[in-house]
Protein backbone atom coordinates (compact mmCIF):
# COMPACT_ATOMS: atom_id res chain seq x y z
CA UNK A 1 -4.68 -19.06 6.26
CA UNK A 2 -4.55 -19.57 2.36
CA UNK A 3 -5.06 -17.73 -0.52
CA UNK A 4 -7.27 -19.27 -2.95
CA UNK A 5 -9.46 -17.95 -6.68
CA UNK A 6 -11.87 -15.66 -6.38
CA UNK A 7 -15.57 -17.39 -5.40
CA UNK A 8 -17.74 -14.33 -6.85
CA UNK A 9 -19.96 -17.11 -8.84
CA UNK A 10 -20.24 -18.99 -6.30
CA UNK A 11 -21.18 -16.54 -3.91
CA UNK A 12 -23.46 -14.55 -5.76
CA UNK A 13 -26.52 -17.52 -5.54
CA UNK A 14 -25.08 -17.73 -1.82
CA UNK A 15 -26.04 -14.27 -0.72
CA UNK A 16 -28.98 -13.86 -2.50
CA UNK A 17 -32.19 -14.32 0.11
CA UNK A 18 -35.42 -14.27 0.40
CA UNK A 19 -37.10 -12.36 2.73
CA UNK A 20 -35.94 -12.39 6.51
CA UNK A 21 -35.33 -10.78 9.81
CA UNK A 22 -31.84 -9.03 9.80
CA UNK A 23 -30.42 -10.81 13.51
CA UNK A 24 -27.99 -8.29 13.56
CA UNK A 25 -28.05 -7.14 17.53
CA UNK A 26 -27.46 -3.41 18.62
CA UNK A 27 -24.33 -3.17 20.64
CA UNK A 28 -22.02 -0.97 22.59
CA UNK A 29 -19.42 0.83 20.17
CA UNK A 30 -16.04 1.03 21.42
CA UNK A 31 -13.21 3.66 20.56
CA UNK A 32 -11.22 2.58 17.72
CA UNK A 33 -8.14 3.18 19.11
CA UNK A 34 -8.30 0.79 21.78
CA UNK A 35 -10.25 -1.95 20.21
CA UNK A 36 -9.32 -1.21 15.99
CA UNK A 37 -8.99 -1.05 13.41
CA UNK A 38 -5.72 0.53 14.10
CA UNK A 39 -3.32 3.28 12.83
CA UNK A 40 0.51 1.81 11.99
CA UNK A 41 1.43 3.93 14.67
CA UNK A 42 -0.71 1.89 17.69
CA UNK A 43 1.06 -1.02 16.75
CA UNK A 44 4.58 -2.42 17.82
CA UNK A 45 5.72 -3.58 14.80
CA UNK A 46 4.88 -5.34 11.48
CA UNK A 47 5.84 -8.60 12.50
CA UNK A 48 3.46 -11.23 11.97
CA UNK A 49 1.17 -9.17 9.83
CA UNK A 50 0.48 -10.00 5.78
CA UNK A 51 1.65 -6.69 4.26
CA UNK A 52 -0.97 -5.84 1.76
CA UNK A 53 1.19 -1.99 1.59
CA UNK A 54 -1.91 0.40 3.06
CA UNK A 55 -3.44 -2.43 4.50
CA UNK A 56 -1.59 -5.06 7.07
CA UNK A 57 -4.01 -8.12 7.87
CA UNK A 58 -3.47 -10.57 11.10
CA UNK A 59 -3.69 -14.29 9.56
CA UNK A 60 -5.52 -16.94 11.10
CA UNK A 61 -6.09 -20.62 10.07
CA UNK A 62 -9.00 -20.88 7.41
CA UNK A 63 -8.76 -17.38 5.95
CA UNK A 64 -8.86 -16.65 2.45
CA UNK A 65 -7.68 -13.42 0.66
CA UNK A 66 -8.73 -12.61 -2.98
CA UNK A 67 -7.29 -9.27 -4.39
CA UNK A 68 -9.79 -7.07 -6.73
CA UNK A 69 -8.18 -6.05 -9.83
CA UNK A 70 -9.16 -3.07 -11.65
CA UNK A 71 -9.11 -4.29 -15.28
CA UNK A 72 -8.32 -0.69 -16.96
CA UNK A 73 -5.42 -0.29 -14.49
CA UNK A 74 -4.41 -3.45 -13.70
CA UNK A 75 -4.47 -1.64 -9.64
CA UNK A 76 -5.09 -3.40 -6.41
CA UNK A 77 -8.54 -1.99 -5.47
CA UNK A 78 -9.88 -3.76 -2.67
CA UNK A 79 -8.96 -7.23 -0.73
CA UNK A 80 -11.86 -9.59 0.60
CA UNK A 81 -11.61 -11.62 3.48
CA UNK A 82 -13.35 -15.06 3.37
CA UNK A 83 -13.87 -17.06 5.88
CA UNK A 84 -16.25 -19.90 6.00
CA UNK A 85 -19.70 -18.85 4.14
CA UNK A 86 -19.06 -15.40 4.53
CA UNK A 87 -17.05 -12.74 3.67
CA UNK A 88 -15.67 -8.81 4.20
CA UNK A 89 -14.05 -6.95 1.27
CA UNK A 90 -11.92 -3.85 2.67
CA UNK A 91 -10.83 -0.43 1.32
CA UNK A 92 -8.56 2.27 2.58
CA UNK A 93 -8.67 5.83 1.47
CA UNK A 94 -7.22 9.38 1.99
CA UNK A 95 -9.60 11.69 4.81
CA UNK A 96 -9.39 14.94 5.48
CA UNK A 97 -7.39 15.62 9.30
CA UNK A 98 -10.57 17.73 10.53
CA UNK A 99 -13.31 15.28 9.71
CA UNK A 100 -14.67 11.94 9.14
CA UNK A 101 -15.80 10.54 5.96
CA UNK A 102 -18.12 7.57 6.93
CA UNK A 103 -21.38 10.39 7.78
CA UNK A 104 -21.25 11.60 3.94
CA UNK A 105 -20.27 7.89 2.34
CA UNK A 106 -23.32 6.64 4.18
CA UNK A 107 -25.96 9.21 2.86
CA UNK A 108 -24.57 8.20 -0.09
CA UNK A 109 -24.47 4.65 -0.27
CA UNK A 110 -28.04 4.23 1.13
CA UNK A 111 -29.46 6.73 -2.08
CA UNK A 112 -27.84 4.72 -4.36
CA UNK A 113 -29.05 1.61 -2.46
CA UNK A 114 -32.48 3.10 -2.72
CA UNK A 115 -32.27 4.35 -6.46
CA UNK A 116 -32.02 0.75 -7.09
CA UNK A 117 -34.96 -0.13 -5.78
CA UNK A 118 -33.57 -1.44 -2.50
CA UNK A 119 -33.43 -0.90 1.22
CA UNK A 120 -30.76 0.88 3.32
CA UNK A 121 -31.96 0.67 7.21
CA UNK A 122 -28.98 2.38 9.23
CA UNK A 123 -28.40 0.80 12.89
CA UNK A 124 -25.69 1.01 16.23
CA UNK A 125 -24.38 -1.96 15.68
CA UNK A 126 -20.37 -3.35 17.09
CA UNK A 127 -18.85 -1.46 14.44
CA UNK A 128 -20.56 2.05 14.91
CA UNK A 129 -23.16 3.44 12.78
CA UNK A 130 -23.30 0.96 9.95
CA UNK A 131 -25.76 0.21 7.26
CA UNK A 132 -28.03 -2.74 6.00
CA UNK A 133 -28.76 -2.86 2.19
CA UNK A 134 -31.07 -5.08 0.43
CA UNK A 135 -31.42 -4.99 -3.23
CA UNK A 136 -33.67 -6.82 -5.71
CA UNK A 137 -32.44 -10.10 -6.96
CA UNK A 138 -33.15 -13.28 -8.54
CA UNK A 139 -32.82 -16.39 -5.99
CA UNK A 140 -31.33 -19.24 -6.51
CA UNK A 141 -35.04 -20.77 -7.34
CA UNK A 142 -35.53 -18.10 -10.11
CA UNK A 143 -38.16 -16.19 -7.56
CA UNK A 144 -37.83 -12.65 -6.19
CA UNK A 145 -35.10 -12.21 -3.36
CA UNK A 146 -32.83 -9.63 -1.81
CA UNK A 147 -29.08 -9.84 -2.21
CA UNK A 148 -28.06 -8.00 1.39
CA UNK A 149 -24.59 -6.10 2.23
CA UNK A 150 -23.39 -4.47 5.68
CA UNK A 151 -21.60 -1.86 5.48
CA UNK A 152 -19.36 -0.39 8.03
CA UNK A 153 -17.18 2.23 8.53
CA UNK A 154 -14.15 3.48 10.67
CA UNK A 155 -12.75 7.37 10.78
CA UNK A 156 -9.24 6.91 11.28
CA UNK A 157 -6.20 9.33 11.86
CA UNK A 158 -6.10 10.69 7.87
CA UNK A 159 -7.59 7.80 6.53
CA UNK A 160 -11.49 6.05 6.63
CA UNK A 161 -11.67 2.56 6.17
CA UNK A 162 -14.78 0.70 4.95
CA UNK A 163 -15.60 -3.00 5.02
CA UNK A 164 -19.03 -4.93 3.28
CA UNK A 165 -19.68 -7.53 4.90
CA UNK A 166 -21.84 -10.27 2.55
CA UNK A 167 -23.16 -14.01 3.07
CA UNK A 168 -24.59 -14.99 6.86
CA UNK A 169 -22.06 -12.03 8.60
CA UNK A 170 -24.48 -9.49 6.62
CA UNK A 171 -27.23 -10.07 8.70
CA UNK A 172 -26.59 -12.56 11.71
CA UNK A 173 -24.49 -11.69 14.80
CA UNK A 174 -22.84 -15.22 15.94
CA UNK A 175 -21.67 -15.70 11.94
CA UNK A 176 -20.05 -12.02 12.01
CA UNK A 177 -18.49 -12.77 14.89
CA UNK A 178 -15.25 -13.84 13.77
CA UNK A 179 -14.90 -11.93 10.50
CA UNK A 180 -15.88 -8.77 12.64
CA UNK A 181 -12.67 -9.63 15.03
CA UNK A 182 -10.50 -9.98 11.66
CA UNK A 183 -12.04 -6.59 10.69
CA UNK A 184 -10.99 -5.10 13.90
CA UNK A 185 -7.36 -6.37 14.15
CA UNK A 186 -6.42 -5.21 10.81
CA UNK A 187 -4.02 -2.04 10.67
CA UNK A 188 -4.38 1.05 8.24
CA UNK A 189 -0.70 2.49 6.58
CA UNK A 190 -1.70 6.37 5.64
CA UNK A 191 1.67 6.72 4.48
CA UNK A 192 2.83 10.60 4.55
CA UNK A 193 2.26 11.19 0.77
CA UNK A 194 -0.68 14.13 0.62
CA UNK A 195 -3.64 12.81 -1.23
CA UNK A 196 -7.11 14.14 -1.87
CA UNK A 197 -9.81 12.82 0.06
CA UNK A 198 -11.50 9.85 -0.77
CA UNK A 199 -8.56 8.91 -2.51
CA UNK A 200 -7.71 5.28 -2.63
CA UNK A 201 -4.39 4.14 -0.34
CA UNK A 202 -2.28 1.80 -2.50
CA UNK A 203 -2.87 -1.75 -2.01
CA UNK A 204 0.08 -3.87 -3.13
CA UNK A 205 0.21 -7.56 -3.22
CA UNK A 206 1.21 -9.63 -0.25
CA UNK A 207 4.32 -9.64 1.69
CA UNK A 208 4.27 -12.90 4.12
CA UNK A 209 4.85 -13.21 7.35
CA UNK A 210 7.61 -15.53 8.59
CA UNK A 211 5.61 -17.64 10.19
CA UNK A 212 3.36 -18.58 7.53
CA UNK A 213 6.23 -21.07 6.07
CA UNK A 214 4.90 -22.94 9.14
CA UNK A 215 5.71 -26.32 10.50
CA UNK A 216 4.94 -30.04 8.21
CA UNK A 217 1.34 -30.19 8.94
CA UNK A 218 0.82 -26.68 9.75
CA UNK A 219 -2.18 -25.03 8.00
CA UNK A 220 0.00 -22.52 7.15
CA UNK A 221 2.27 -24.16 5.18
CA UNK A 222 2.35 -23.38 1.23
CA UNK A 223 0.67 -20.46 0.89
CA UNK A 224 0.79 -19.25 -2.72
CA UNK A 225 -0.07 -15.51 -3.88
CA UNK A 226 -3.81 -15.09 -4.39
CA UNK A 227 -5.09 -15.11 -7.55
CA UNK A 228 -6.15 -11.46 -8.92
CA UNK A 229 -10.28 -11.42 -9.76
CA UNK A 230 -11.06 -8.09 -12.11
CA UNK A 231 -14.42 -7.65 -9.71
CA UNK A 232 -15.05 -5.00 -6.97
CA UNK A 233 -18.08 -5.78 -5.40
CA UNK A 234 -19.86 -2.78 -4.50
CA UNK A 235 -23.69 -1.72 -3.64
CA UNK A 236 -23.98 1.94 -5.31
């Protein structure tokens, strides 16, 4: 796993397309607690785990954490996972103990979506309901394209997680693939502070597991702190 500079740049001509068919399939949606994301409290420990404070990820070799900054603040906002071409950025926030938050958040992402001139088509996809945006864009070849986001979302004990994923894992299944199994493994800290809704959960920078001091020749070895990028991308 490393940590390496923010790509936004270099991304942003990346994920811009020109008109396709979305090969996301329709799958089977499995209960969260059995297959994730997970509450602290379904896990063992926190061995092993990058501690990113409300947010613990599982490394792997060729992942890539960038942390977005908020400039005003100087807080941790979000944390994007890259790996290969494409990429997931992550949040965490407060929810309500009676009721989920992803229903609402979706409404409202798609409007927004749409008020932009785009396209939100909502699908049953691995993840739940999630939600396929495409909004106007230049393309790399100065024509008209689409830059396209998937969201998803997961209704958690107190807290809702959401994840965008962007590049090839937006819109085909075999690239998602291993960026939805990162997704999955990673483990939500609520924390027992009371928060509004919607609130934020306080992301922190990176405590390292043990094992990532790795081995000579391990692809582990020498992992620096990830450099902080002031973006958050969002759709809406």
């Amino acid at each position: 796993m490393l940590f390496g500079r923010s790509r936004k740049t270099e991304r942003e001509s990346e994920d811009v397309l020109g008109p396709r068919e979305i090969e996301i399939q329709d799958q089977d949606t499995e209960g969260r607690a059995e297959s994730g994301p997970f509450d602290v409290s379904e896990v063992g420990d926190r061995e092993g785990y990058v501690d990113l404070g409300a947010v613990l990820i599982s490394p792997r070799p060729g992942l890539e954490l960038r942390l977005e900054v908020e400039e005003t603040s100087q807080r941790v906002v979000a944390v994007t996972l890259d790996l290969g071409d494409s990429s997931v950025q992550v949040q965490a926030f407060a929810a309500p103990r009676s009721e989920g938050l992803w229903d609402e958040i979706r409404e409202q992402i798609a409007e927004s979506v749409r008020s932009q001139g785009g396209q939100a088509d909502q699908m049953d996809g691995s993840l739940g309901t999630e939600l396929i945006a495409s909004v106007p864009a230049e393309a790399p070849d100065g024509g008209r394209g689409y830059r396209v986001a998937r969201f998803v979302g997961v209704d958690g004990p107190r807290w809702f997680l959401r994840g965008v994923f962007s590049g090839p894992a937006a819109i085909q299944q075999d690239a998602a693939t291993e960026l939805e199994e990162l997704f999955r493994a990673l483990v939500v800290v609520r924390g027992e502070s009371p928060m509004p809704p919607r609130e934020l959960l306080p992301l922190t920078m990176p405590t390292m597991p043990q094992e990532t001091a790795g081995e000579p020749g391990d692809p582990q070895q020498g992992l620096q702190a990830p450099e902080r990028g002031p973006e958050i991308t969002e759709i809406g």
